[in-house]
C-alpha atoms as a PDB file:
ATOM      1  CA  UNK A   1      77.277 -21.923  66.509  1.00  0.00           C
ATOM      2  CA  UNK A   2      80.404 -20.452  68.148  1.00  0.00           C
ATOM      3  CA  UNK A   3      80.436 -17.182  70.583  1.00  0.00           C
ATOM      4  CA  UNK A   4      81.831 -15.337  67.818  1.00  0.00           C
ATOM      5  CA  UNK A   5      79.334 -15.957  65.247  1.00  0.00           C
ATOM      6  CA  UNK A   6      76.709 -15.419  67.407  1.00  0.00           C
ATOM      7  CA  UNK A   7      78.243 -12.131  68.411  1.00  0.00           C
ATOM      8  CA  UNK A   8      78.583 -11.408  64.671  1.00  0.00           C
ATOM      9  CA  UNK A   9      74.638 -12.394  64.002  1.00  0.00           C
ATOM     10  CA  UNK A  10      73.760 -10.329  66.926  1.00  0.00           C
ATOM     11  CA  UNK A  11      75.517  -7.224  65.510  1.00  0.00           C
ATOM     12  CA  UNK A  12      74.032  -7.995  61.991  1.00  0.00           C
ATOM     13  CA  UNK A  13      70.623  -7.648  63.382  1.00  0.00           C
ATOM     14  CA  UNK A  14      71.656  -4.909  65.364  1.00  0.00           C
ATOM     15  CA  UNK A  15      72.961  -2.744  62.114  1.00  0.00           C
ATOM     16  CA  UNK A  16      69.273  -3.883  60.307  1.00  0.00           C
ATOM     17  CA  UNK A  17      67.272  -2.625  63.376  1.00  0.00           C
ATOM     18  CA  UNK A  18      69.145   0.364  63.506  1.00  0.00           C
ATOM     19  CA  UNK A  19      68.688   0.886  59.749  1.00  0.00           C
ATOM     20  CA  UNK A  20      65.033   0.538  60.178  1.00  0.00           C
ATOM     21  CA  UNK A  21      64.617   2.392  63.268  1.00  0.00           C
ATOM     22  CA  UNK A  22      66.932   5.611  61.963  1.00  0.00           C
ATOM     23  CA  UNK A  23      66.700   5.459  57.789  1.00  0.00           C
ATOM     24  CA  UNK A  24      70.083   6.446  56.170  1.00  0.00           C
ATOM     25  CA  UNK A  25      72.863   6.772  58.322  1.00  0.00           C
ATOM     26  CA  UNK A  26      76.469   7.116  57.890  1.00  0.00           C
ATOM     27  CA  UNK A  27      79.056   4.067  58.846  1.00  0.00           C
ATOM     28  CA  UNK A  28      80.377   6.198  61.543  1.00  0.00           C
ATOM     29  CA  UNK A  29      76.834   6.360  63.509  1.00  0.00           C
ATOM     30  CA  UNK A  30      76.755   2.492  62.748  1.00  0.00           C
ATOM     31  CA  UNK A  31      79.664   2.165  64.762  1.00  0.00           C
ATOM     32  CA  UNK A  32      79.314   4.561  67.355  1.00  0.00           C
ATOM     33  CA  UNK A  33      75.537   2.947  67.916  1.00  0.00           C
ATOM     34  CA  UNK A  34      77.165  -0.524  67.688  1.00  0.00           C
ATOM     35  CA  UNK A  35      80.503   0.370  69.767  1.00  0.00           C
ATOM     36  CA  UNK A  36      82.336  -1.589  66.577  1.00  0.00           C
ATOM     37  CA  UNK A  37      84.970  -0.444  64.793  1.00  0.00           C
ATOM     38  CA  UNK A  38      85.339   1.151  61.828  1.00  0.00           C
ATOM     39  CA  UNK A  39      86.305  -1.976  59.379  1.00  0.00           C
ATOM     40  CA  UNK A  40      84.102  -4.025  61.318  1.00  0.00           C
ATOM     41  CA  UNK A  41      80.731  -1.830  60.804  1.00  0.00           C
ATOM     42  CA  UNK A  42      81.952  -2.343  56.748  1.00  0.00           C
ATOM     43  CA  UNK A  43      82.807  -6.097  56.635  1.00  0.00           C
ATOM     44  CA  UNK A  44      79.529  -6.521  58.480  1.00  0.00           C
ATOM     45  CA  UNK A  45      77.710  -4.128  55.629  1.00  0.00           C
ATOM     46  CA  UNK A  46      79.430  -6.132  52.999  1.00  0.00           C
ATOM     47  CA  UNK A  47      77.461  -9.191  54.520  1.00  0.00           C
ATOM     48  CA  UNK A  48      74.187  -7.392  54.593  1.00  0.00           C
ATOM     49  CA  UNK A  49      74.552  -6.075  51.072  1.00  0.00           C
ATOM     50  CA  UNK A  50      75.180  -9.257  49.226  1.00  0.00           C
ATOM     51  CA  UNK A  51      71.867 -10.772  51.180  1.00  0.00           C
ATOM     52  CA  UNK A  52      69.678  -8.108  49.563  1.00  0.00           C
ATOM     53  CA  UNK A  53      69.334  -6.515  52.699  1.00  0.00           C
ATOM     54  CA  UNK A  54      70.923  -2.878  52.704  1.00  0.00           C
ATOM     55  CA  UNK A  55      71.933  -0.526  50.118  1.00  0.00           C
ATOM     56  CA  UNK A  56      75.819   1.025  50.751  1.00  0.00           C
ATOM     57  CA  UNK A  57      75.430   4.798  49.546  1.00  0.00           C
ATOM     58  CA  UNK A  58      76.780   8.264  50.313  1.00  0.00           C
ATOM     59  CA  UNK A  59      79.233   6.691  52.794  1.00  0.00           C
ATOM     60  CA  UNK A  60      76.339   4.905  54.906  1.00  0.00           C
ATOM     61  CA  UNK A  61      73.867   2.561  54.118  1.00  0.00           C
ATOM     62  CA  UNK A  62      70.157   2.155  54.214  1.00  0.00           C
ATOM     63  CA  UNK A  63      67.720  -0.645  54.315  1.00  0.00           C
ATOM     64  CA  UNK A  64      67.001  -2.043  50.785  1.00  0.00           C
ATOM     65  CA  UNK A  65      64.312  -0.768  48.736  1.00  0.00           C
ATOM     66  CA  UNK A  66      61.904  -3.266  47.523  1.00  0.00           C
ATOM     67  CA  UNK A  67      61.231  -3.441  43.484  1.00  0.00           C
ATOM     68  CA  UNK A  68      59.675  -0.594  41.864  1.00  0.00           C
ATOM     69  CA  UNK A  69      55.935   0.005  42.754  1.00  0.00           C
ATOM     70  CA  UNK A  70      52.948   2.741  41.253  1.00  0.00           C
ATOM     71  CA  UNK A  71      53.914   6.204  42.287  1.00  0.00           C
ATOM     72  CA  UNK A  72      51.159   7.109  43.937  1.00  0.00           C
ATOM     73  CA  UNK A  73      51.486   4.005  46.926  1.00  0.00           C
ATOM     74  CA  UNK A  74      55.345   5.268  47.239  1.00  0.00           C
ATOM     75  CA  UNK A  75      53.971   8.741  48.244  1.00  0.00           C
ATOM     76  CA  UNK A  76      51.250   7.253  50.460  1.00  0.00           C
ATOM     77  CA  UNK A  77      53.781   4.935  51.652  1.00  0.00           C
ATOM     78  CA  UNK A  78      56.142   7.745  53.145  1.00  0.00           C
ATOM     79  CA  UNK A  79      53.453   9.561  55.098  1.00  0.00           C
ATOM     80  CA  UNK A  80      53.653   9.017  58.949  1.00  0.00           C
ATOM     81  CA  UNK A  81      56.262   6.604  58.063  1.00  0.00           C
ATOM     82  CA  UNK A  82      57.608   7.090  62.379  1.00  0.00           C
ATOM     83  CA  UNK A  83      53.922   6.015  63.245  1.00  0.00           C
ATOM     84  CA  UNK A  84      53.859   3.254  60.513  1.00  0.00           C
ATOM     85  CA  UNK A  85      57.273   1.934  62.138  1.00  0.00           C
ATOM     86  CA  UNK A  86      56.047   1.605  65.668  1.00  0.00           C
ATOM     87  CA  UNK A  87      52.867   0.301  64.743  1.00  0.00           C
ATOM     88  CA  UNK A  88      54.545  -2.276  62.716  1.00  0.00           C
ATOM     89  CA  UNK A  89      57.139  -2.926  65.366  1.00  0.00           C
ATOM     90  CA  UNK A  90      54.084  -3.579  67.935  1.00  0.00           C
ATOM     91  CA  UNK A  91      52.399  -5.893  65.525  1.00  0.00           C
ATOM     92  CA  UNK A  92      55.756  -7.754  65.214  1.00  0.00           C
ATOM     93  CA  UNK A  93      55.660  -8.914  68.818  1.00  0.00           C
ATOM     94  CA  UNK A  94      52.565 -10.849  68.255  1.00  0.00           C
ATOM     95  CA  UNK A  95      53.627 -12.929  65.997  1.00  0.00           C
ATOM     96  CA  UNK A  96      53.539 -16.707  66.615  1.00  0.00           C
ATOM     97  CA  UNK A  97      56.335 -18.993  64.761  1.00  0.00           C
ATOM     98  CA  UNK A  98      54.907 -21.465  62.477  1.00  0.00           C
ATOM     99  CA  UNK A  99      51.943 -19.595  62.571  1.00  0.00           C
ATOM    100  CA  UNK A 100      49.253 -19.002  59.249  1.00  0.00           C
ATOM    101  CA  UNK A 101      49.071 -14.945  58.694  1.00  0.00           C
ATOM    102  CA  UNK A 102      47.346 -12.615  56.338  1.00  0.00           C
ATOM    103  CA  UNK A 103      49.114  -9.447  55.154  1.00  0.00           C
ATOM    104  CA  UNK A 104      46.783  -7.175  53.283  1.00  0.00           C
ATOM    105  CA  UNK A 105      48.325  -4.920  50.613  1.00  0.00           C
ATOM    106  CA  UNK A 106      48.028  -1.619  52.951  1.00  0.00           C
ATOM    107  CA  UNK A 107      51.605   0.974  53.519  1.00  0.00           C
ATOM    108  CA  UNK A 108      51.605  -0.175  57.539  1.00  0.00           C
ATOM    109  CA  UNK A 109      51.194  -3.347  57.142  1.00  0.00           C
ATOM    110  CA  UNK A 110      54.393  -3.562  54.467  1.00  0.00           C
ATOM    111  CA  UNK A 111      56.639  -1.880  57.455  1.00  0.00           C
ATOM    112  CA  UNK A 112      55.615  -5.319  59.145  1.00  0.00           C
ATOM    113  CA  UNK A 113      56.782  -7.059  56.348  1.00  0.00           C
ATOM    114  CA  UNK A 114      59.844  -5.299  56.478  1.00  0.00           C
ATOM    115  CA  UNK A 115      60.258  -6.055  59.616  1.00  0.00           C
ATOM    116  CA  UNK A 116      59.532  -9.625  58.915  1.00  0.00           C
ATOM    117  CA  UNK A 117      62.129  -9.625  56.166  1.00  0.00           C
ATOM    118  CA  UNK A 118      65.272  -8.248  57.994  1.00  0.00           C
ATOM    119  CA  UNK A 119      64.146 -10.843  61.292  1.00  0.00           C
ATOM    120  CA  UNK A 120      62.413 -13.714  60.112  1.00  0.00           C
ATOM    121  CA  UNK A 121      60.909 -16.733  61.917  1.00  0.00           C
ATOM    122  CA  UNK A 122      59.024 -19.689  60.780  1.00  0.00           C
ATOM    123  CA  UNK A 123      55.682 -18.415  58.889  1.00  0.00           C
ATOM    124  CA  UNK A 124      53.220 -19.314  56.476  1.00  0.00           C
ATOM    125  CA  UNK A 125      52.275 -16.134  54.982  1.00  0.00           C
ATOM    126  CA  UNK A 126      49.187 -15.379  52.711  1.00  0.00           C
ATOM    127  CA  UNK A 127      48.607 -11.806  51.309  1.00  0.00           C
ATOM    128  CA  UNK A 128      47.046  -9.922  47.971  1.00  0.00           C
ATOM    129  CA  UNK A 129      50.128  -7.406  48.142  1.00  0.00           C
ATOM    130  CA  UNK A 130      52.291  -6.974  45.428  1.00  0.00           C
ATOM    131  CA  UNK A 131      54.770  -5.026  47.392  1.00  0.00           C
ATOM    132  CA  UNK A 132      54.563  -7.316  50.329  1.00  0.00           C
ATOM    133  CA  UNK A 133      55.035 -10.329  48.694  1.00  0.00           C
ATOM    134  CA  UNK A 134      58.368  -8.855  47.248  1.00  0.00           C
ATOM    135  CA  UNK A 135      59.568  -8.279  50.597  1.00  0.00           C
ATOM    136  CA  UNK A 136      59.668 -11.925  50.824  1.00  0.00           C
ATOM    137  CA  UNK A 137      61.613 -13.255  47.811  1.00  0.00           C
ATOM    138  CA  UNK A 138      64.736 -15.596  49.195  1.00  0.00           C
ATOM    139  CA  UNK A 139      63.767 -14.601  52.711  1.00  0.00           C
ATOM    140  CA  UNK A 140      64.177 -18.145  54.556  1.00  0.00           C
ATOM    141  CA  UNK A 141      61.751 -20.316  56.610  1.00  0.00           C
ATOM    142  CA  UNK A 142      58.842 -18.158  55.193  1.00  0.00           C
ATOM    143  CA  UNK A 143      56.120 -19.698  52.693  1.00  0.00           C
ATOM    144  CA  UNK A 144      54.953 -17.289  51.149  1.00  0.00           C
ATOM    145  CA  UNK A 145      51.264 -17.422  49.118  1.00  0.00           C
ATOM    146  CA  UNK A 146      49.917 -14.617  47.018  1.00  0.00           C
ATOM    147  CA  UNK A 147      46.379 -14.252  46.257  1.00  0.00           C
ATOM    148  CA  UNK A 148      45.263 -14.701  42.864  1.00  0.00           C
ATOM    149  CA  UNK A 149      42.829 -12.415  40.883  1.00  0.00           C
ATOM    150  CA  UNK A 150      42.472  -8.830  39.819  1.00  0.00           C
ATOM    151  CA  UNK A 151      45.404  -6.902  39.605  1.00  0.00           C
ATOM    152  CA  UNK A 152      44.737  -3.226  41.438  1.00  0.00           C
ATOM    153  CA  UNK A 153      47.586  -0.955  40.338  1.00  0.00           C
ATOM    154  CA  UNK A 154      47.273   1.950  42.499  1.00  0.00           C
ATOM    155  CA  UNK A 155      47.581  -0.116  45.483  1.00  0.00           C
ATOM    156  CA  UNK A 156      49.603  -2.489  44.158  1.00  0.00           C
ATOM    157  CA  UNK A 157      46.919  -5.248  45.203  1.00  0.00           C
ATOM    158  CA  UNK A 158      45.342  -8.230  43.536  1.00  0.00           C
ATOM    159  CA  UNK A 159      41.175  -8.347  44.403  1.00  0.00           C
ATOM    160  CA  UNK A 160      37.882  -9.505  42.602  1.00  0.00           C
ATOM    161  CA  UNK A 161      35.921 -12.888  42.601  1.00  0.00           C
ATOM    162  CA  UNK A 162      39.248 -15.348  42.496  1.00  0.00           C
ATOM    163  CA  UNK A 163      40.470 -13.821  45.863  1.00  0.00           C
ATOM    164  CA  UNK A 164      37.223 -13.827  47.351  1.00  0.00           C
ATOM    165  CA  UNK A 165      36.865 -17.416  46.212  1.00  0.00           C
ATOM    166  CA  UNK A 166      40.621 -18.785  47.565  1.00  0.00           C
ATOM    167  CA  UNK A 167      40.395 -16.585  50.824  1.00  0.00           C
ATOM    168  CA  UNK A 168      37.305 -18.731  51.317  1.00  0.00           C
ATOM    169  CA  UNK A 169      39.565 -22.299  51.396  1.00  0.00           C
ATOM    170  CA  UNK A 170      42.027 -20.664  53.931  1.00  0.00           C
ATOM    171  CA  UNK A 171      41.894 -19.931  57.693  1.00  0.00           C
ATOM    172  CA  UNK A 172      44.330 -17.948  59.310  1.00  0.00           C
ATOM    173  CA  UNK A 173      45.699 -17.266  62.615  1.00  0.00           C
ATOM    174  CA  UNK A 174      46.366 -13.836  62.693  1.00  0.00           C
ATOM    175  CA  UNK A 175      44.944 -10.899  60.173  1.00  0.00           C
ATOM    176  CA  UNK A 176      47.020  -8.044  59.776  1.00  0.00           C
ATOM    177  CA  UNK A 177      44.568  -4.992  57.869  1.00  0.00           C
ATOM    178  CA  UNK A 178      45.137  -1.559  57.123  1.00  0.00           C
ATOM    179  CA  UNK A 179      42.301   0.709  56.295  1.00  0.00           C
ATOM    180  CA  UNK A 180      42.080   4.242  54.071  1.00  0.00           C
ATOM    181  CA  UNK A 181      39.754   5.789  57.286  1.00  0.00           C
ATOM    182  CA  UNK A 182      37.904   5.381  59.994  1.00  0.00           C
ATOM    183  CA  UNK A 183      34.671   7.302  60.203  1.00  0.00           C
ATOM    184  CA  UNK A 184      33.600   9.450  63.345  1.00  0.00           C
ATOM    185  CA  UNK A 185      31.194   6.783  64.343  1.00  0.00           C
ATOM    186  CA  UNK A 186      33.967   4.244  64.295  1.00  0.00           C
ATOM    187  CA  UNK A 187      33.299   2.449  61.017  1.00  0.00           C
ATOM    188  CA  UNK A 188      36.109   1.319  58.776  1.00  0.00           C
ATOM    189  CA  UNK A 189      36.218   2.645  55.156  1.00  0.00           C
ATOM    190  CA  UNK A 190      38.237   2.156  52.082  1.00  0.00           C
ATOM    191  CA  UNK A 191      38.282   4.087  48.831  1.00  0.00           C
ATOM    192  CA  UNK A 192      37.454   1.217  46.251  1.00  0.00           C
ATOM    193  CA  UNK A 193      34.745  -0.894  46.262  1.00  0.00           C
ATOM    194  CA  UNK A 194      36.803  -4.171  45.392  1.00  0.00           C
ATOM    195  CA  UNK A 195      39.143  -3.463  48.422  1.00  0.00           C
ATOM    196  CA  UNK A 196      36.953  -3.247  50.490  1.00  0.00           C
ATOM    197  CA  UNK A 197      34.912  -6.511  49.945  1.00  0.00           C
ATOM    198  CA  UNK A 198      37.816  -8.527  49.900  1.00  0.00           C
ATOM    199  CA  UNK A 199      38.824  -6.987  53.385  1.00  0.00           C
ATOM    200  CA  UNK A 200      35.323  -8.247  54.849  1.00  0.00           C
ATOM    201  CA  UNK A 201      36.173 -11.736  53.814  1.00  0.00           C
ATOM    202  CA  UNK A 202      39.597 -10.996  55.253  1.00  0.00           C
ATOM    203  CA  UNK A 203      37.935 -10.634  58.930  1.00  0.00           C
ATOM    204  CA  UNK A 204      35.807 -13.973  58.787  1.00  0.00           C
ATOM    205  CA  UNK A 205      38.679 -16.057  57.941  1.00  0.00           C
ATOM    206  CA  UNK A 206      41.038 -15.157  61.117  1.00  0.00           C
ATOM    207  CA  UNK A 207      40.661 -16.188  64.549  1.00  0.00           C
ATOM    208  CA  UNK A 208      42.613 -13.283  65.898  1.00  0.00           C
ATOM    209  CA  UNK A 209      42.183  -9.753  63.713  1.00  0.00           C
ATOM    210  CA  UNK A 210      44.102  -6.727  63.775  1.00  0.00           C
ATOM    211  CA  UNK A 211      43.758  -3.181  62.344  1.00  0.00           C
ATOM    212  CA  UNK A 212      46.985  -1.438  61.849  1.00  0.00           C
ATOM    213  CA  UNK A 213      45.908   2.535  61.794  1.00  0.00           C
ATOM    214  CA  UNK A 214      48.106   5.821  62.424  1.00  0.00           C
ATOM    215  CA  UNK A 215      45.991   8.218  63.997  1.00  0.00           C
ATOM    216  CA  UNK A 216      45.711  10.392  61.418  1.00  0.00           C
ATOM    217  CA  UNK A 217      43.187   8.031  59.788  1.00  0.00           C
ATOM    218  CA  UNK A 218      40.872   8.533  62.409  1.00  0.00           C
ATOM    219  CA  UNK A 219      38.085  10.982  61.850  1.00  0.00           C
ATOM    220  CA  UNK A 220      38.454  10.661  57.994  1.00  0.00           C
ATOM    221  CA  UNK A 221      36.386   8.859  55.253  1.00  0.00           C
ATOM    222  CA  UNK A 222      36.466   7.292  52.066  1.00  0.00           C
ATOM    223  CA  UNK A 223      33.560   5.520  49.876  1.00  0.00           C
ATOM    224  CA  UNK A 224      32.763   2.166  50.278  1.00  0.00           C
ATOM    225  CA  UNK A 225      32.173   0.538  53.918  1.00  0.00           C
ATOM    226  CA  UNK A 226      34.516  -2.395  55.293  1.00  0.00           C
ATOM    227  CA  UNK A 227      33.150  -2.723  59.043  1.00  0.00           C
ATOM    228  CA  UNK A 228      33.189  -1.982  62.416  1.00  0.00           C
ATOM    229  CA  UNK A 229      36.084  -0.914  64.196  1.00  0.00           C
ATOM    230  CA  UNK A 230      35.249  -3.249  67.189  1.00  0.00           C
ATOM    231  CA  UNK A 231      35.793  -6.518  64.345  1.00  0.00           C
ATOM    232  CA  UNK A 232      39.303  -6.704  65.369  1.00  0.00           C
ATOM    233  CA  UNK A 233      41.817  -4.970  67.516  1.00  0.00           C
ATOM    234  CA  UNK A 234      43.654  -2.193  66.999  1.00  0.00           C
ATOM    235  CA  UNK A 235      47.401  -0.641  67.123  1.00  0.00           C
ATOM    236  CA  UNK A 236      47.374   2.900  66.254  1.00  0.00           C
ATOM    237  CA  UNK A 237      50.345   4.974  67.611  1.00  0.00           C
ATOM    238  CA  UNK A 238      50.594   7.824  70.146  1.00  0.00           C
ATOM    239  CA  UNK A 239      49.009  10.409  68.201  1.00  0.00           C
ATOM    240  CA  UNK A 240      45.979   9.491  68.991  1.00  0.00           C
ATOM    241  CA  UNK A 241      43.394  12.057  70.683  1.00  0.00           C
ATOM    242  CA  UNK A 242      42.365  11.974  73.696  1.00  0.00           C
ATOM    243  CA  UNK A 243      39.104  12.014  72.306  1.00  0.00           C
ATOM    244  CA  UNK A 244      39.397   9.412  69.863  1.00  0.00           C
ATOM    245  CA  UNK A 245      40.718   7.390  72.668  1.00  0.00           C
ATOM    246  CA  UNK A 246      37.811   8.096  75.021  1.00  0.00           C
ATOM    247  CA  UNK A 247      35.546   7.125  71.619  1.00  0.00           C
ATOM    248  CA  UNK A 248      36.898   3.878  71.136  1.00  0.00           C
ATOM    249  CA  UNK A 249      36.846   2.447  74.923  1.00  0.00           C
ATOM    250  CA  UNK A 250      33.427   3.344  74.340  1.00  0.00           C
ATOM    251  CA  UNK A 251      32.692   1.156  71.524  1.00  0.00           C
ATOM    252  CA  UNK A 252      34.664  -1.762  73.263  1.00  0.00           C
ATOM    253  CA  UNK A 253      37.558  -1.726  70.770  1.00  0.00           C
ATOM    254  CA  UNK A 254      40.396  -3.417  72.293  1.00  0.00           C
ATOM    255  CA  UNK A 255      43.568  -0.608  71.308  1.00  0.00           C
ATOM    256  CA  UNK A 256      47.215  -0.927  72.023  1.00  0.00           C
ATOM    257  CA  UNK A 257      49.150   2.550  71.286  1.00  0.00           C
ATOM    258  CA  UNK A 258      52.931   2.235  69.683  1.00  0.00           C
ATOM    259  CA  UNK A 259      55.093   4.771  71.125  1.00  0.00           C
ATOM    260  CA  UNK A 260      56.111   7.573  68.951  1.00  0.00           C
ATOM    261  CA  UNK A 261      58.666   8.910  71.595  1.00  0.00           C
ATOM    262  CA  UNK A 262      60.300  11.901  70.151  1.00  0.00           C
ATOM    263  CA  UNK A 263      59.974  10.611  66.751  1.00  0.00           C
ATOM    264  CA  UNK A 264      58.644  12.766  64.134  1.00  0.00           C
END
């Protein structure tokens, strides 16, 4: 590769970070962030719209939606959607090229598939997420396998008996889980009862497991029992209280905190 095209890839992943990191924004703050020119920030849009990977509107652009999904996950999805980000950006940098991952079907972990999508590396990917397995299509040097079994529209997530059953022929090296709530004594919940069996066989396939949480989910419950906290690690973001922090050093649960900065 010459200097110039790797210039021009650097500044490609430079425009889809940006996009990520900001949302909308207009082809002037594209340049201005990017020191490029004018024509330069739009030849280099034209590129990233005919890979799938930005949308050109309103004089700006935006990272691509995904297909079309049940309402109520596209509301869940935009809550905390700053926290989600970082999380998802801190869960990122653990990943291992040519490594065997789980993505469940939760709203954080789909940032990290989003993140996955606009910077790819090497990865054999498994996951019972509609919406995350979407993120994937023409993607390269990712093989992607979605579970088969029950189809769970409001979280746009396959479960039952024939997940159960394949998750039991697969080991991976890294599980990446999001939960509905963690209770006050540190136990993680979800709010149907198929979810959350399939995420307990989730956390005895994976040698390294990781709970992506904001903080608002801690303190909260829902129905049906997953597990401990202290079954995996956990990246929750700044937001966290001081007294949930003090909480879960003392149940031994290894926590890294994503930065919210000045993010909203």
């Amino acid at each position: 590769m010459s200097q110039a095209s790797g210039v021009k890839v650097d500044r490609l992943d430079a425009i889809r970070s940006h996009l990520y990191a900001n949302g909308f924004s207009t082809i002037q703050a594209l340049a201005d962030a990017l020191g490029a020119s004018l024509a330069t920030v739009r030849r280099d849009l034209q590129i990233l719209e005919q890979e799938g990977a930005i949308d050109r509107v309103h004089g700006g652009a935006r990272i691509a939606d995904g297909s079309s999904v049940e309402v109520a996950f596209q509301e869940r999805e935009k809550r905390h959607l700053s926290a989600k980000r970082a999380i998802a950006t801190v869960a990122y940098d653990l990943l291992h090229p040519r490594s065997a991952i789980f993505l469940d079907a939760g709203t954080t972990v789909l940032q990290l598939a989003r993140l996955i999508r606009i910077n790819p590396m090497p990865l054999r990917i498994f996951t019972n997420g509609l919406t995350v397995a979407q993120e994937f299509l023409n993607v390269p040097n990712l093989e992607v396998v979605l579970l088969g079994g029950q189809l769970r529209s409001e979280n746009a997530s396959i479960v039952g008996p024939q997940a159960e059953a394949m998750l039991e022929t697969i080991w991976f090296d890294q599980l990446f889980l999001g939960v509905s709530a963690v209770s006050p004594d540190g136990t993680i919940y979800s709010v149907d009862s198929a979810e959350a069996s399939l995420n307990r066989r989730m956390l005895t396939r994976s040698a390294n497991r990781f709970v992506l949480a904001d903080s608002s989910k801690f303190g909260t419950m829902a129905t049906y029992k997953v597990a401990p906290l202290n079954a995996a690690k956990v990246i929750t973001d700044s937001g966290l209280s001081d007294q949930w922090r003090g909480e879960l050093a003392g149940l031994g649960v290894d926590v890294t905190i994503a930065d919210l900065g000045t993010k909203e």
